[in-house]
PDB file of N, CA and C in Angstrom:
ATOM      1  N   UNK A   1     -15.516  10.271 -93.971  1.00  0.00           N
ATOM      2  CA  UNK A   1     -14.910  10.721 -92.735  1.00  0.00           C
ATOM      3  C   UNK A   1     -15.687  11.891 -92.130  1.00  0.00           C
ATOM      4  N   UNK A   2     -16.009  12.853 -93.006  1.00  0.00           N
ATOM      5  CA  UNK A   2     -16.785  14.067 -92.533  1.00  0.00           C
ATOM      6  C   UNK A   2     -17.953  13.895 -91.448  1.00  0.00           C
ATOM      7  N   UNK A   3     -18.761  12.542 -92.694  1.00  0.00           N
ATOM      8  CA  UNK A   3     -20.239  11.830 -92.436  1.00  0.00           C
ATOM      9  C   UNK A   3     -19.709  11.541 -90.750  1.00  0.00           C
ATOM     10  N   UNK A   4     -19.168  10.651 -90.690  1.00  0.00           N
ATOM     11  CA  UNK A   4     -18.722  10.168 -89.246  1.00  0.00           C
ATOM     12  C   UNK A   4     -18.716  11.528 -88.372  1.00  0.00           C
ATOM     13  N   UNK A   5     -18.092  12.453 -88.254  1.00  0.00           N
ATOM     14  CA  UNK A   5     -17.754  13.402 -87.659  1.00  0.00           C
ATOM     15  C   UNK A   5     -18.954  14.530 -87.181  1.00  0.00           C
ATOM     16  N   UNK A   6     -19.928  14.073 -88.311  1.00  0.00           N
ATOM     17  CA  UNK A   6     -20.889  14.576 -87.940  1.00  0.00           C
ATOM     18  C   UNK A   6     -22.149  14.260 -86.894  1.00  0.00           C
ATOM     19  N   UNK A   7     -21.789  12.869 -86.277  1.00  0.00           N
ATOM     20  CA  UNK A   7     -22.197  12.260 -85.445  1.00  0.00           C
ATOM     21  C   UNK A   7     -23.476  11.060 -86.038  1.00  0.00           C
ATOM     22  N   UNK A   8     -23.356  10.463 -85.424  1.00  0.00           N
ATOM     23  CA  UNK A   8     -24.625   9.353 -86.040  1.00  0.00           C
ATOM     24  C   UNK A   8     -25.953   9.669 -86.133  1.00  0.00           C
ATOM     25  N   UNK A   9     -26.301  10.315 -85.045  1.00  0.00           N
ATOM     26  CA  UNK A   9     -27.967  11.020 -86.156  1.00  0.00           C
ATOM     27  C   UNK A   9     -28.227  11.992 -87.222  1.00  0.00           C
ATOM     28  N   UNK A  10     -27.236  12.569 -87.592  1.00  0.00           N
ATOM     29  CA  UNK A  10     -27.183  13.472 -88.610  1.00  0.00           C
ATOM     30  C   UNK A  10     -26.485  12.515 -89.882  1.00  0.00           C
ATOM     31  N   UNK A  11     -25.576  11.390 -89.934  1.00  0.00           N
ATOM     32  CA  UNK A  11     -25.186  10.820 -90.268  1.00  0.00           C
ATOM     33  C   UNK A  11     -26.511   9.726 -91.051  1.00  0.00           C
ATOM     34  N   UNK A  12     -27.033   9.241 -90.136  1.00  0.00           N
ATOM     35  CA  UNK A  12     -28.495   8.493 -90.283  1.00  0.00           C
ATOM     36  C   UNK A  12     -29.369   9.142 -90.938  1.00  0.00           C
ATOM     37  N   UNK A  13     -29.609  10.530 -91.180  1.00  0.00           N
ATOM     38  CA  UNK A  13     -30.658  10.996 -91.669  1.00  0.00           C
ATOM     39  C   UNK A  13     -30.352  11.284 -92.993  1.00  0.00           C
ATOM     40  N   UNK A  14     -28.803  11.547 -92.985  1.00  0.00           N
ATOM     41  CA  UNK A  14     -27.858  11.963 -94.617  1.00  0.00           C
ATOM     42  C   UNK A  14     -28.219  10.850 -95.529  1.00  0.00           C
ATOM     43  N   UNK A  15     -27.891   9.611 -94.983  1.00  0.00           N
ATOM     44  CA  UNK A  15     -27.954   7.984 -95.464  1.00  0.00           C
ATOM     45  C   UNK A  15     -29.586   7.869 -95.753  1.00  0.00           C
ATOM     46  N   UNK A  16     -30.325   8.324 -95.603  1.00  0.00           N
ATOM     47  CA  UNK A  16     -31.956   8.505 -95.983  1.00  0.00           C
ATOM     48  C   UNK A  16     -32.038   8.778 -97.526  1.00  0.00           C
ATOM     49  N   UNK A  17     -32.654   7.539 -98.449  1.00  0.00           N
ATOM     50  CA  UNK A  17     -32.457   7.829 -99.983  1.00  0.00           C
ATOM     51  C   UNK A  17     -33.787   8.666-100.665  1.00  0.00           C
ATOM     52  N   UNK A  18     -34.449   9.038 -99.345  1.00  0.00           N
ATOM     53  CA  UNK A  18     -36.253  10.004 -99.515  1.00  0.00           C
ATOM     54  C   UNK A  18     -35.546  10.937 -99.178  1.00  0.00           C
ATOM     55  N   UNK A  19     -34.327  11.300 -97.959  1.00  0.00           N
ATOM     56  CA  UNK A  19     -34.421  13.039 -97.435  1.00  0.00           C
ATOM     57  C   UNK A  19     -34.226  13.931 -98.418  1.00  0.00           C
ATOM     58  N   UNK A  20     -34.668  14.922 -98.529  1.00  0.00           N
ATOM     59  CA  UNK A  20     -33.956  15.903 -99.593  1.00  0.00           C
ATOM     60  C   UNK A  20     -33.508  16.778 -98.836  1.00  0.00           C
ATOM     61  N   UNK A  21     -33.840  17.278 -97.750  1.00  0.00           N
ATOM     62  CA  UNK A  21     -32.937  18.102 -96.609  1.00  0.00           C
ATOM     63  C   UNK A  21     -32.886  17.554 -94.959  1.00  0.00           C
ATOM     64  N   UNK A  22     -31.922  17.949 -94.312  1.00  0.00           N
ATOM     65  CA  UNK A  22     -31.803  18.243 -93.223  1.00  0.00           C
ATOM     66  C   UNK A  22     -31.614  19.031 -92.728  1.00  0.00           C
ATOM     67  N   UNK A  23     -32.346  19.344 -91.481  1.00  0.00           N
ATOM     68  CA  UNK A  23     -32.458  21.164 -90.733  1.00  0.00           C
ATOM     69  C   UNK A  23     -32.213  21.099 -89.223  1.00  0.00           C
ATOM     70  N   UNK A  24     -30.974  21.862 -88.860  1.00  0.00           N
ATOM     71  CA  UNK A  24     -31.218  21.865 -87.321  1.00  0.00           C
ATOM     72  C   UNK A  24     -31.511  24.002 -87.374  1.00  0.00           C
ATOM     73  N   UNK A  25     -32.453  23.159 -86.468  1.00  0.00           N
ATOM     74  CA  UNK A  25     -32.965  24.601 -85.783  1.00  0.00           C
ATOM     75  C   UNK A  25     -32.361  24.953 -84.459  1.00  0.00           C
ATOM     76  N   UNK A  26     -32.508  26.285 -84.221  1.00  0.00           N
ATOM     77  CA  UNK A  26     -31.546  26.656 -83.238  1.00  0.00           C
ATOM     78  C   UNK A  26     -32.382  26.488 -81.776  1.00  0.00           C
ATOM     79  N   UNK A  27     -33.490  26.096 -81.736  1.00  0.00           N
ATOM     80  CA  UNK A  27     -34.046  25.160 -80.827  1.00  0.00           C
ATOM     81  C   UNK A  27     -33.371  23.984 -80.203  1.00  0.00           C
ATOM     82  N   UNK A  28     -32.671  23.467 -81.098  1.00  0.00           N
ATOM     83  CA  UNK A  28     -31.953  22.025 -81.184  1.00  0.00           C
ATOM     84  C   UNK A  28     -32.930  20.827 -81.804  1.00  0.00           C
ATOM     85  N   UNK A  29     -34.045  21.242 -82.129  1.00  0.00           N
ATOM     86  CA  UNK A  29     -35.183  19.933 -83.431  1.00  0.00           C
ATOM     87  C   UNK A  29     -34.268  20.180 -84.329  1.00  0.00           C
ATOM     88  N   UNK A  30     -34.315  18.879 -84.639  1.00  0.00           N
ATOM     89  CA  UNK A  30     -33.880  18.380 -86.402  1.00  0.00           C
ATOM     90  C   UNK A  30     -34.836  17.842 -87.114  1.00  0.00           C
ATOM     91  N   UNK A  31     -34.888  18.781 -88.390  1.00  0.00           N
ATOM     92  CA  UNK A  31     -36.227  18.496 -89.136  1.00  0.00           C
ATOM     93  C   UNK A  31     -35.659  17.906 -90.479  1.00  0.00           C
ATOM     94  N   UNK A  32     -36.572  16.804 -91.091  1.00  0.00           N
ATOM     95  CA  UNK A  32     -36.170  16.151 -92.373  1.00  0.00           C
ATOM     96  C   UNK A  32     -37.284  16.274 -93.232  1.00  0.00           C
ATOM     97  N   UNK A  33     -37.009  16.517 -94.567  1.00  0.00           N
ATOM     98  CA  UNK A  33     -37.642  16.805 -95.235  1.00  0.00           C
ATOM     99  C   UNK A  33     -37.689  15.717 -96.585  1.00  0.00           C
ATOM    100  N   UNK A  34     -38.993  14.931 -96.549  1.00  0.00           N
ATOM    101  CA  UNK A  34     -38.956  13.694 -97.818  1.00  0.00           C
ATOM    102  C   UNK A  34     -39.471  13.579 -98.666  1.00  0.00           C
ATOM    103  N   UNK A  35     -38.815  13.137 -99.565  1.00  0.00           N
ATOM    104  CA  UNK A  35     -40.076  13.393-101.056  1.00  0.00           C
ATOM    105  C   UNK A  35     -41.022  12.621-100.641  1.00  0.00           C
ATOM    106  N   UNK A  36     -41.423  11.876 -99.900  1.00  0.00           N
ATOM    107  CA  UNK A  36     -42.591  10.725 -99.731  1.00  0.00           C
ATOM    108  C   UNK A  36     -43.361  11.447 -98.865  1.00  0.00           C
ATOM    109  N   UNK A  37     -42.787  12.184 -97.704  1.00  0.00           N
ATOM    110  CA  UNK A  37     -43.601  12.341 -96.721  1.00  0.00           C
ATOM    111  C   UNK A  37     -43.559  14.281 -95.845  1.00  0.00           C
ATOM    112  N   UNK A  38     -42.996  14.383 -96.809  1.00  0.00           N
ATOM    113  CA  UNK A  38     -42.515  15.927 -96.442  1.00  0.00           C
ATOM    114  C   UNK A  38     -42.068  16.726 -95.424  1.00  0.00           C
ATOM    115  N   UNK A  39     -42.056  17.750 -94.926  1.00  0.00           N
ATOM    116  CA  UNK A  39     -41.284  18.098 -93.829  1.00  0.00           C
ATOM    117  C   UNK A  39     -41.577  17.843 -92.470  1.00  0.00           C
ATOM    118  N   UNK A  40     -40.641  16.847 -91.604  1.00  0.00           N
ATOM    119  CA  UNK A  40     -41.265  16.817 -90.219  1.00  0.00           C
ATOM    120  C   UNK A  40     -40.222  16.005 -89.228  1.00  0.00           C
ATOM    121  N   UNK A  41     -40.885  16.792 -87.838  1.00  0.00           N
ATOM    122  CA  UNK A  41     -39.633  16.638 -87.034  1.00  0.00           C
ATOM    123  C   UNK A  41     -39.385  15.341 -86.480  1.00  0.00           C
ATOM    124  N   UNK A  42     -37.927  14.980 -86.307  1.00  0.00           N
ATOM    125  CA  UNK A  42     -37.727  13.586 -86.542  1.00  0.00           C
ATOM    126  C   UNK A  42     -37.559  13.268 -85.078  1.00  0.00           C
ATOM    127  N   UNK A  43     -37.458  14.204 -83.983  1.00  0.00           N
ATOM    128  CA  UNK A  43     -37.841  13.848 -82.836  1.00  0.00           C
ATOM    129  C   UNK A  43     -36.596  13.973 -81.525  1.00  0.00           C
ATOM    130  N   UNK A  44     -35.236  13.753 -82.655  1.00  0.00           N
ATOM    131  CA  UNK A  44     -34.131  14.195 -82.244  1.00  0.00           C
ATOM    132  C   UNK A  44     -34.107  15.602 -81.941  1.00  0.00           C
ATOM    133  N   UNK A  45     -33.010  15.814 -81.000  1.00  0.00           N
ATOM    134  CA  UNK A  45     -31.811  17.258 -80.882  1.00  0.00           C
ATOM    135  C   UNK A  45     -30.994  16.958 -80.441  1.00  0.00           C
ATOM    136  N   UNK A  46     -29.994  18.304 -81.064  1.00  0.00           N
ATOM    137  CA  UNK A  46     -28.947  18.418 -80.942  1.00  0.00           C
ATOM    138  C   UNK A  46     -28.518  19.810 -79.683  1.00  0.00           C
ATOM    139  N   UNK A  47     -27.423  19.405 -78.829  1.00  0.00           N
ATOM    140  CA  UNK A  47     -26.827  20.679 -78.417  1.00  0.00           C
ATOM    141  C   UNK A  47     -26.384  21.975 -79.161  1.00  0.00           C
ATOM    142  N   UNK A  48     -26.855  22.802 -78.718  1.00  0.00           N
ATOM    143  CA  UNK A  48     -26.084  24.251 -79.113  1.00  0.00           C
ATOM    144  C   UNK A  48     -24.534  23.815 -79.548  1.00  0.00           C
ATOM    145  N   UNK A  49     -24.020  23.405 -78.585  1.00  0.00           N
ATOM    146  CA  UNK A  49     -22.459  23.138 -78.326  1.00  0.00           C
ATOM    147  C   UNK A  49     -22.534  22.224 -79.445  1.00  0.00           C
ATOM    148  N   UNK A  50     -23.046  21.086 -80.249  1.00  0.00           N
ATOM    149  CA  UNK A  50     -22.834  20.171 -80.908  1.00  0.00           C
ATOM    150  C   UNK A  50     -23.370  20.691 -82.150  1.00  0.00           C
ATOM    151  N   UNK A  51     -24.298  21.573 -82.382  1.00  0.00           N
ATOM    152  CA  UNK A  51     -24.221  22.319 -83.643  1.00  0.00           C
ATOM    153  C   UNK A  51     -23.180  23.118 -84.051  1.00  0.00           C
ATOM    154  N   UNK A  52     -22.985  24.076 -83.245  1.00  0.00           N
ATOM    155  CA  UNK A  52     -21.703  25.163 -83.544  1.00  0.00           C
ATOM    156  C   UNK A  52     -20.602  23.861 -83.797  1.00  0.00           C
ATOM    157  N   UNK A  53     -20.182  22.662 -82.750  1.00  0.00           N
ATOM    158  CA  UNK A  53     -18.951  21.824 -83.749  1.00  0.00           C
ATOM    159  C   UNK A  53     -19.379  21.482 -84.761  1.00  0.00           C
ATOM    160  N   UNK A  54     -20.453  21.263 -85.625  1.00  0.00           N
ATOM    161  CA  UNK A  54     -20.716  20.751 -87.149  1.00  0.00           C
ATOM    162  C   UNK A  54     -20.376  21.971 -87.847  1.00  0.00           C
ATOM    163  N   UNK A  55     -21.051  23.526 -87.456  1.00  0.00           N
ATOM    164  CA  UNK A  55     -20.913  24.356 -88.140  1.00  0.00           C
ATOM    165  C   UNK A  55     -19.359  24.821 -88.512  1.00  0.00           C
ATOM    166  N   UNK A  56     -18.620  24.601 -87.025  1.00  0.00           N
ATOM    167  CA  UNK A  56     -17.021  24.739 -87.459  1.00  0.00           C
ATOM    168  C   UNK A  56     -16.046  23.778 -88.215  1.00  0.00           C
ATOM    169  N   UNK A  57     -16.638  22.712 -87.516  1.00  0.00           N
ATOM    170  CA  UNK A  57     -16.183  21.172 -88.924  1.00  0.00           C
ATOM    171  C   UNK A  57     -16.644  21.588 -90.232  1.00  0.00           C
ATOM    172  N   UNK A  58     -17.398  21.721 -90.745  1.00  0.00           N
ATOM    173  CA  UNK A  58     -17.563  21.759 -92.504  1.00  0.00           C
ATOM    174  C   UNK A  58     -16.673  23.129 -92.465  1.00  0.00           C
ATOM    175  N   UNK A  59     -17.070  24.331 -91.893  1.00  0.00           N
ATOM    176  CA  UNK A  59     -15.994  25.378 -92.425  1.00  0.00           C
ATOM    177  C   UNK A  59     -14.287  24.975 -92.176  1.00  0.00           C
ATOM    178  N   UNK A  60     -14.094  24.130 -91.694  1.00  0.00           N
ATOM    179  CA  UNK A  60     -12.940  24.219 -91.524  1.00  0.00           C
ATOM    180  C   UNK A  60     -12.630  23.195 -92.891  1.00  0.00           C
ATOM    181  N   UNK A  61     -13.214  22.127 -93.054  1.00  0.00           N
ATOM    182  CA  UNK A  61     -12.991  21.260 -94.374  1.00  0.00           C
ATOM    183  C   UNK A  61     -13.281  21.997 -95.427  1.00  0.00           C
ATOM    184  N   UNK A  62     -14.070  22.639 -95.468  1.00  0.00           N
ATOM    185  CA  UNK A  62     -14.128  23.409 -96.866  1.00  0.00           C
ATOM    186  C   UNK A  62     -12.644  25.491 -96.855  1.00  0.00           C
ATOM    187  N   UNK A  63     -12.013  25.179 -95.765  1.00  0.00           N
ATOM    188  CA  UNK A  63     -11.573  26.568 -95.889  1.00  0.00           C
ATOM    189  C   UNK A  63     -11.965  27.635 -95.468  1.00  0.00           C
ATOM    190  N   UNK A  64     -13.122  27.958 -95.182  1.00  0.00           N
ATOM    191  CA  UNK A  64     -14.265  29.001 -95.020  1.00  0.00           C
ATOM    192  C   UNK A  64     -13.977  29.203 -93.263  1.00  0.00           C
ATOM    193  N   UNK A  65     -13.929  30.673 -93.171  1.00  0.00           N
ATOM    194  CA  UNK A  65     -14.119  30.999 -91.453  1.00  0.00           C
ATOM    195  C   UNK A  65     -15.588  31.125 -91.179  1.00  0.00           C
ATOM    196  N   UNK A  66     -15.352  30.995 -90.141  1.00  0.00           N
ATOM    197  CA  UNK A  66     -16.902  31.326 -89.356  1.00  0.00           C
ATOM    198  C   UNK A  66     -16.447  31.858 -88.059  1.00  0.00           C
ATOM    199  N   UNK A  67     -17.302  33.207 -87.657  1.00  0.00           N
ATOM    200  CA  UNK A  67     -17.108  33.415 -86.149  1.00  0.00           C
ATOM    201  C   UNK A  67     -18.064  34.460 -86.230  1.00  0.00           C
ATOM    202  N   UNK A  68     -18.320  34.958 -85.201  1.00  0.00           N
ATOM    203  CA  UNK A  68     -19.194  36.409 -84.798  1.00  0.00           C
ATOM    204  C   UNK A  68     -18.814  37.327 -85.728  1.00  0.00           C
ATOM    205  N   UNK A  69     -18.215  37.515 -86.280  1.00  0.00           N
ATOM    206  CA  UNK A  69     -18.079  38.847 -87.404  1.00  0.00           C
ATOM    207  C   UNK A  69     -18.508  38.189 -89.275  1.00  0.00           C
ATOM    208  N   UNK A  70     -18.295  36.636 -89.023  1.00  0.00           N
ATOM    209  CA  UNK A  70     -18.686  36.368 -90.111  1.00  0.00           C
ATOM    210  C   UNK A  70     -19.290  34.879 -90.160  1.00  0.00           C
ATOM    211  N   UNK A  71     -20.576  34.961 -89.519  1.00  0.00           N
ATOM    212  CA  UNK A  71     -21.747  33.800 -88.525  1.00  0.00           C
ATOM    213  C   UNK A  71     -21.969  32.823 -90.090  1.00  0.00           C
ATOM    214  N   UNK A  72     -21.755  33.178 -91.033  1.00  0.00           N
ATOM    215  CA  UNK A  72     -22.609  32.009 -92.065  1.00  0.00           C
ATOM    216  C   UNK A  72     -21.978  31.448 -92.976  1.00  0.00           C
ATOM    217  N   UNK A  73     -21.452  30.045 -92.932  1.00  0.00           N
ATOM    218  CA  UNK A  73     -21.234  29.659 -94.044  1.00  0.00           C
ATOM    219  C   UNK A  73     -22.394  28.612 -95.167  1.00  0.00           C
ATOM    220  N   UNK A  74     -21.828  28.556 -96.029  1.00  0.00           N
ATOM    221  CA  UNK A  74     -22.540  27.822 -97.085  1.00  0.00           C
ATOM    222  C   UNK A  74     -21.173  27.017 -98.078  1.00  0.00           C
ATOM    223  N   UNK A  75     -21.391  26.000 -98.003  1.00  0.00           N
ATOM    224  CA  UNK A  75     -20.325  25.308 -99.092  1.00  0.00           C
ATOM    225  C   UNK A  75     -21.152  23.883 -99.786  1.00  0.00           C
ATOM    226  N   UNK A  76     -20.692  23.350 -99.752  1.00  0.00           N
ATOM    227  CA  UNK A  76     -20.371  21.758-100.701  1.00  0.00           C
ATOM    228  C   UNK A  76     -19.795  20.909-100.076  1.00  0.00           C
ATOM    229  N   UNK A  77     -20.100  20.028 -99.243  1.00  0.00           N
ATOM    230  CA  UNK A  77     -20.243  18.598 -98.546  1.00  0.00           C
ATOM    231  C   UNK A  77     -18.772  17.898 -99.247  1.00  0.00           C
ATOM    232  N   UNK A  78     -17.633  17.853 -99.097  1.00  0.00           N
ATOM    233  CA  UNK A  78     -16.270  17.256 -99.419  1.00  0.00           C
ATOM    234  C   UNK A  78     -17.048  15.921 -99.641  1.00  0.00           C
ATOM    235  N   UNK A  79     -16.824  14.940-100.721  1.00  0.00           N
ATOM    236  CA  UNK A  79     -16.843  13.602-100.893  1.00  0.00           C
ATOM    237  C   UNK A  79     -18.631  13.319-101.534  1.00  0.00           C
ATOM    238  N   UNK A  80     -19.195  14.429-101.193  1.00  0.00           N
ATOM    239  CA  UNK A  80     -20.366  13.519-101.143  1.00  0.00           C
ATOM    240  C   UNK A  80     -21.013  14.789-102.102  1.00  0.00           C
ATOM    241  N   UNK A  81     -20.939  16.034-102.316  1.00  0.00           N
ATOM    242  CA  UNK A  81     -21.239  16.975-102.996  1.00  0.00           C
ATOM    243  C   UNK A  81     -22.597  17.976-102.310  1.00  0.00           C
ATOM    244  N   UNK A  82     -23.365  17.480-101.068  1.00  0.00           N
ATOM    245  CA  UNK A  82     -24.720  17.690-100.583  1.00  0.00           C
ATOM    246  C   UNK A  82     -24.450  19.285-100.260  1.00  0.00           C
ATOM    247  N   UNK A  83     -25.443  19.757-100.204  1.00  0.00           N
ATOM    248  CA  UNK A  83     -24.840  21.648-100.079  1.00  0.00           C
ATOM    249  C   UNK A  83     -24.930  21.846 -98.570  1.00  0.00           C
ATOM    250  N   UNK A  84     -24.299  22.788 -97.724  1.00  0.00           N
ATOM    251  CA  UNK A  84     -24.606  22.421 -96.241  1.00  0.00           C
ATOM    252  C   UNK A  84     -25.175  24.565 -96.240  1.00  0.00           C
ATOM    253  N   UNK A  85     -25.272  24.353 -95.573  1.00  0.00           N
ATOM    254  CA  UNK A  85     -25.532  26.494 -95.111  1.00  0.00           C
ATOM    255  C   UNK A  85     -25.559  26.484 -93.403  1.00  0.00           C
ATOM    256  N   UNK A  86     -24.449  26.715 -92.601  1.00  0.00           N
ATOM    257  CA  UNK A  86     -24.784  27.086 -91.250  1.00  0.00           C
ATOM    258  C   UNK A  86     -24.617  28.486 -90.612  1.00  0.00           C
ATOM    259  N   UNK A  87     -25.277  28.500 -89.810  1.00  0.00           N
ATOM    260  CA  UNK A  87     -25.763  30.024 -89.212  1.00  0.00           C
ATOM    261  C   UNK A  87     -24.948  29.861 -88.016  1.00  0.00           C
ATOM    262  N   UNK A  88     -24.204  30.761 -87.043  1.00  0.00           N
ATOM    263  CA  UNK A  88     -24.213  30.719 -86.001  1.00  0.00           C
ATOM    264  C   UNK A  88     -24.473  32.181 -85.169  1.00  0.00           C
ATOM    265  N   UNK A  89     -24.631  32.203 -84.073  1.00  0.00           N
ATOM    266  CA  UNK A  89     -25.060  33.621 -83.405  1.00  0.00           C
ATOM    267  C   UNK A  89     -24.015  35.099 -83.914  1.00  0.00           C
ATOM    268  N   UNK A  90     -24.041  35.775 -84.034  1.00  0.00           N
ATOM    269  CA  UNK A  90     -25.656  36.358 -83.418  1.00  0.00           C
ATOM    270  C   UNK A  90     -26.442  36.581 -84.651  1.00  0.00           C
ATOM    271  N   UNK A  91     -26.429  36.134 -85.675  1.00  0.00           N
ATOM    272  CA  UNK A  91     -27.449  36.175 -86.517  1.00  0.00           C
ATOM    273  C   UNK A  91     -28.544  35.147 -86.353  1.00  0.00           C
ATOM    274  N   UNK A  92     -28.312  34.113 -85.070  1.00  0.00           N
ATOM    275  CA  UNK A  92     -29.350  33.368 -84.833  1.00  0.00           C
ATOM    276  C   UNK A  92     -29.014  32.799 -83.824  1.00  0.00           C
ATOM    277  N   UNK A  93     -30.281  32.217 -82.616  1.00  0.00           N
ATOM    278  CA  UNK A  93     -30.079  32.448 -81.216  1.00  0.00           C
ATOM    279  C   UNK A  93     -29.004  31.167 -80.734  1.00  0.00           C
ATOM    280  N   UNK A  94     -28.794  30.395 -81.665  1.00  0.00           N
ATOM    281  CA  UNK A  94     -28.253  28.965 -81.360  1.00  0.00           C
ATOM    282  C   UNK A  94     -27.635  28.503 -82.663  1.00  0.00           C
ATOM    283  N   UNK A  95     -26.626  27.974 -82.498  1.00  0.00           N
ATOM    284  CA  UNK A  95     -26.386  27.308 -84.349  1.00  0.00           C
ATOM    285  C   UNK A  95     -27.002  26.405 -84.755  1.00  0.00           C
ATOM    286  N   UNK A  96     -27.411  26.664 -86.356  1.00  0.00           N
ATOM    287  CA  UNK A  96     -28.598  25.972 -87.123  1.00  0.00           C
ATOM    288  C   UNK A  96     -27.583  25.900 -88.581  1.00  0.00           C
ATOM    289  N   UNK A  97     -28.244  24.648 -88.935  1.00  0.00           N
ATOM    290  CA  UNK A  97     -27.656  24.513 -90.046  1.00  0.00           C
ATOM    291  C   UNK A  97     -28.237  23.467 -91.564  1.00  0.00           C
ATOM    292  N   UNK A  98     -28.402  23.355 -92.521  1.00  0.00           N
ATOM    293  CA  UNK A  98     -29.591  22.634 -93.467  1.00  0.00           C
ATOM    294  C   UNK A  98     -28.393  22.423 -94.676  1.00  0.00           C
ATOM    295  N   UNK A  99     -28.752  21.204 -94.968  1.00  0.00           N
ATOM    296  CA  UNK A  99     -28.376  20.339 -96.010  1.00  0.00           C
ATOM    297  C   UNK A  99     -29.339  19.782 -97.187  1.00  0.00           C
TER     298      UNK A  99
END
């Protein structure tokens, strides 16, 4: 359910049995990183606005606040165990977040 929520290209890149990470930069590139072929940008982006909702979806499934006084979470992927870490301003210019 999460996977879904996270929209289908982030979803698509999770389902990748080479990725070992996924990275949105606060650019809005999403970078994947493969044991076969190593780190590189997959050509996609994401909105500002559509990062900060991923970054508030996992904190909200895992419990964890996030806001301007406390910009970063880090947890554990409900169902699937993958580690997530998102940033949001002002510790960084746009929300970014890596799995």
């Amino acid at each position: 359910m999460l996977r879904t929520a996270l929209g289908p290209v982030i979803a698509r890149f999770l389902e990748d049995p080479a990725a070992v990470e996924v990275m949105l930069n606060p650019d809005g590139r999403i970078w994947i990183d493969r044991l076969s072929e190593g780190l590189s940008d997959t050509g996609e982006r994401l909105s500002p606005a559509d990062g900060e909702r991923i970054v508030r979806l996992v904190a909200h499934h895992v419990g964890a606040e996030v806001h301007a006084g406390a910009p970063r979470v880090s947890a554990e992927l409900p169902e699937t165990g993958e580690r997530f870490k998102g940033l949001l301003p002002p510790v960084v210019s746009a929300p970014a977040r890596r799995r």
